[in-house]
Protein backbone atom coordinates (compact mmCIF):
# COMPACT_ATOMS: atom_id res chain seq x y z
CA UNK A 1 18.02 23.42 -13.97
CA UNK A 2 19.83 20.41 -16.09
CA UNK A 3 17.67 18.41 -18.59
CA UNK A 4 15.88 16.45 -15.77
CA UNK A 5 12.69 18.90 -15.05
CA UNK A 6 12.30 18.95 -19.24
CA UNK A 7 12.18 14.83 -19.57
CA UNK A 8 9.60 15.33 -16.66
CA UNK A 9 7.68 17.57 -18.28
CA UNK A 10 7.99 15.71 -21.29
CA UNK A 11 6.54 12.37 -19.50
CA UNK A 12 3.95 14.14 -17.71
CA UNK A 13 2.96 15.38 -20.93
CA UNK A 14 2.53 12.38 -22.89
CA UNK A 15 1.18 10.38 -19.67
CA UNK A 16 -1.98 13.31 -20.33
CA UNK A 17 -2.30 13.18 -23.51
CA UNK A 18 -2.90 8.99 -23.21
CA UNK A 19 -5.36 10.09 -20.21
CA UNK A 20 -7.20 12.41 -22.74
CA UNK A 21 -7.17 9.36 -24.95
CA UNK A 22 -8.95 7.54 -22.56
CA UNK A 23 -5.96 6.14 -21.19
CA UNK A 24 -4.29 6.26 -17.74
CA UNK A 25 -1.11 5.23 -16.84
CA UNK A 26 -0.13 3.78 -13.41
CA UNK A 27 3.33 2.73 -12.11
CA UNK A 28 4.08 2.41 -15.65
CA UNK A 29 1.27 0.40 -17.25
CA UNK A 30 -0.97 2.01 -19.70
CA UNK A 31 -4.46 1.16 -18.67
CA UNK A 32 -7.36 1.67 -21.40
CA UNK A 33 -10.93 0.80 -20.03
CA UNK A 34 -11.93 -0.99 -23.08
CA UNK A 35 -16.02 -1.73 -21.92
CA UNK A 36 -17.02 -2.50 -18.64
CA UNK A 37 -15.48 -5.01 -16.53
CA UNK A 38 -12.37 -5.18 -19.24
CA UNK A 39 -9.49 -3.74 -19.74
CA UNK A 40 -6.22 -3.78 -22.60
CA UNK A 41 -3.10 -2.69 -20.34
CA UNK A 42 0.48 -2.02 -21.99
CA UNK A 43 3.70 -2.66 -19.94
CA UNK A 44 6.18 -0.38 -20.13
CA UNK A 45 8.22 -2.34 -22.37
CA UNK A 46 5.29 -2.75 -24.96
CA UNK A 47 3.38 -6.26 -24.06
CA UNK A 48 0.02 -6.23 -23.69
CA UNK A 49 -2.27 -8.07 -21.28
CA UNK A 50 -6.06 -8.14 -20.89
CA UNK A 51 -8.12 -7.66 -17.74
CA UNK A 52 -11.64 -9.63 -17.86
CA UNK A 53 -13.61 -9.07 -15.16
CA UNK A 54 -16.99 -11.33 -14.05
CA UNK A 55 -19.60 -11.38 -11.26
CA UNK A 56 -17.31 -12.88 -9.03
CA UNK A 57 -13.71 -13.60 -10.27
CA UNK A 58 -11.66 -12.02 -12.38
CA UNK A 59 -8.83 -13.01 -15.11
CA UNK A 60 -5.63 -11.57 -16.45
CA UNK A 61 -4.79 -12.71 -19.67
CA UNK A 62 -0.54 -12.65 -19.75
CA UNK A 63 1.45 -10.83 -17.15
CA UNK A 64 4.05 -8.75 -19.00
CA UNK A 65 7.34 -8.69 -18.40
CA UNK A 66 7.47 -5.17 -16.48
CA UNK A 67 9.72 -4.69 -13.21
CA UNK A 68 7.94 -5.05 -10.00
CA UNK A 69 5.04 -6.26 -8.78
CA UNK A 70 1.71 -6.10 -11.26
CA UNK A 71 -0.66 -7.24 -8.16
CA UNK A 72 -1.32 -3.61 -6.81
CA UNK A 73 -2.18 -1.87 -10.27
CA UNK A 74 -4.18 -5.19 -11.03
CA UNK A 75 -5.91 -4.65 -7.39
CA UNK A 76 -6.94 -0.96 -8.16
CA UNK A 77 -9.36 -1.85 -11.46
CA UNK A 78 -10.59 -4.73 -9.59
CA UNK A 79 -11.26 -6.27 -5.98
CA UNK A 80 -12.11 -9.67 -7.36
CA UNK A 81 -9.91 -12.60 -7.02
CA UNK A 82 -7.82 -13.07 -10.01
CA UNK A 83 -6.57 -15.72 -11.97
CA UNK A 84 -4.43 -15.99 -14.88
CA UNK A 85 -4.81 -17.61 -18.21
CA UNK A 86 -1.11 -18.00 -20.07
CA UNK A 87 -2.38 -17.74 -23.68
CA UNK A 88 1.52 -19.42 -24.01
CA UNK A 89 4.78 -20.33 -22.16
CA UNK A 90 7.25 -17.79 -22.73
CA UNK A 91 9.08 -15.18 -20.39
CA UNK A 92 6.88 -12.00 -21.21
CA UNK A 93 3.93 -13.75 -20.96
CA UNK A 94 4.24 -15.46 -17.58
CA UNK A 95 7.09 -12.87 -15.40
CA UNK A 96 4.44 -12.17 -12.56
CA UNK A 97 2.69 -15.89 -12.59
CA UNK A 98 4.25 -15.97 -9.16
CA UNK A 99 2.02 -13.26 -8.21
CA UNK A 100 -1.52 -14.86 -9.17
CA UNK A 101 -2.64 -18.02 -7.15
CA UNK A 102 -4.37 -19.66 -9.57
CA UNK A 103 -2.63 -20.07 -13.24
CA UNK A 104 -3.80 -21.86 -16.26
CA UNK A 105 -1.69 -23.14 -19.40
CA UNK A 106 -2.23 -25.51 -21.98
CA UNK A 107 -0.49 -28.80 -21.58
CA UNK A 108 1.33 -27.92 -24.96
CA UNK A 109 3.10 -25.59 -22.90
CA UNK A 110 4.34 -27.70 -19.81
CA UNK A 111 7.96 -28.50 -21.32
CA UNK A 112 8.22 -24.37 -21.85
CA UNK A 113 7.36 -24.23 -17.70
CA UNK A 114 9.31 -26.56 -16.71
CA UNK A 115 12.52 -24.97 -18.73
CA UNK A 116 13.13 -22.86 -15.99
CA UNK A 117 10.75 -19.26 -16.99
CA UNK A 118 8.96 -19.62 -13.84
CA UNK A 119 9.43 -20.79 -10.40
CA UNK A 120 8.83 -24.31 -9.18
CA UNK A 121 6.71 -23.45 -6.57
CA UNK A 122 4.20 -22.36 -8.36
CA UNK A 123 3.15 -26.23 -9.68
CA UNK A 124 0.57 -26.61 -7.65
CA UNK A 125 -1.07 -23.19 -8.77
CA UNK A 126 -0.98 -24.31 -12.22
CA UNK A 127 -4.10 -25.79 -13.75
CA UNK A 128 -3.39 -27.36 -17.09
CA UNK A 129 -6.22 -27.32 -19.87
C-alpha cells in the first residue's frame, strides 16, 4: 500500500477530468485544441505557449520552462516544420530555443540573449525582427 497508488490515482484523476474538459495532457503539458491548426499548451510549472499551425510550417509561440525535451509532444499535434517566435527574452520563454532551428526575437531583446539564457550556438538560428 503506502500513499503512492492514492497520489496516482489522484493524478490520473485530474489528468481525466482536463481530458473531459477538452484537455489532454502529455509528458506533462496540458494540451487544449483551441480551433483547428492551434493550440494553448500549459507546462507543468504554469507557462503557457501557443501552437499555430499553417499550410506548410508551423510556429510555437514561447517554449516554457518545463524539464526535458518539448520537440516530441510538439511533433505529435503537428508534422510541420516548426519555428519559434520569442514574444520576449527571458528564461521561461526561451528554455527549449535550442530545440527549434529557426528562432525569431525582436532586436529589443538581443542584450537579454546574449546575457547568457540561451546557448551561443544557437546565433545563427536566430532571426531578429
Amino acid at each position: 500500500g503506502g500513499v503512492l497508488p492514492h497520489v496516482y490515482r489522484i493524478i490520473e484523476r485530474e489528468e481525466h477530468q482536463r481530458e473531459r474538459k477538452g484537455k489532454r495532457v502529455m509528458d506533462g503539458y496540458e494540451i487544449e485544441k483551441i480551433d483547428e491548426g492551434l493550440w494553448a499548451i500549459d507546462d507543468n510549472i504554469g507557462c503557457s505557449m501557443y501552437l499555430v499551425e499553417g499550410k506548410n510550417k508551423a510556429l510555437l509561440v514561447d517554449t516554457g520552462v518545463q524539464e526535458g525535451k518539448i520537440l516530441p509532444m510538439l511533433k505529435s499535434l503537428t508534422d510541420k516544420p516548426i519555428s519559434l517566435a520569442l514574444t520576449h527574452a527571458h528564461i521561461d520563454h526561451m528554455y527549449h530555443a535550442d530545440e527549434i532551428e529557426e528562432v525569431f526575437l525582436h532586436e529589443r531583446d538581443i542584450k537579454a540573449w546574449h546575457g547568457g539564457d540561451c546557448p551561443k550556438t544557437l546565433e545563427s538560428n536566430i532571426h531578429v525582427f
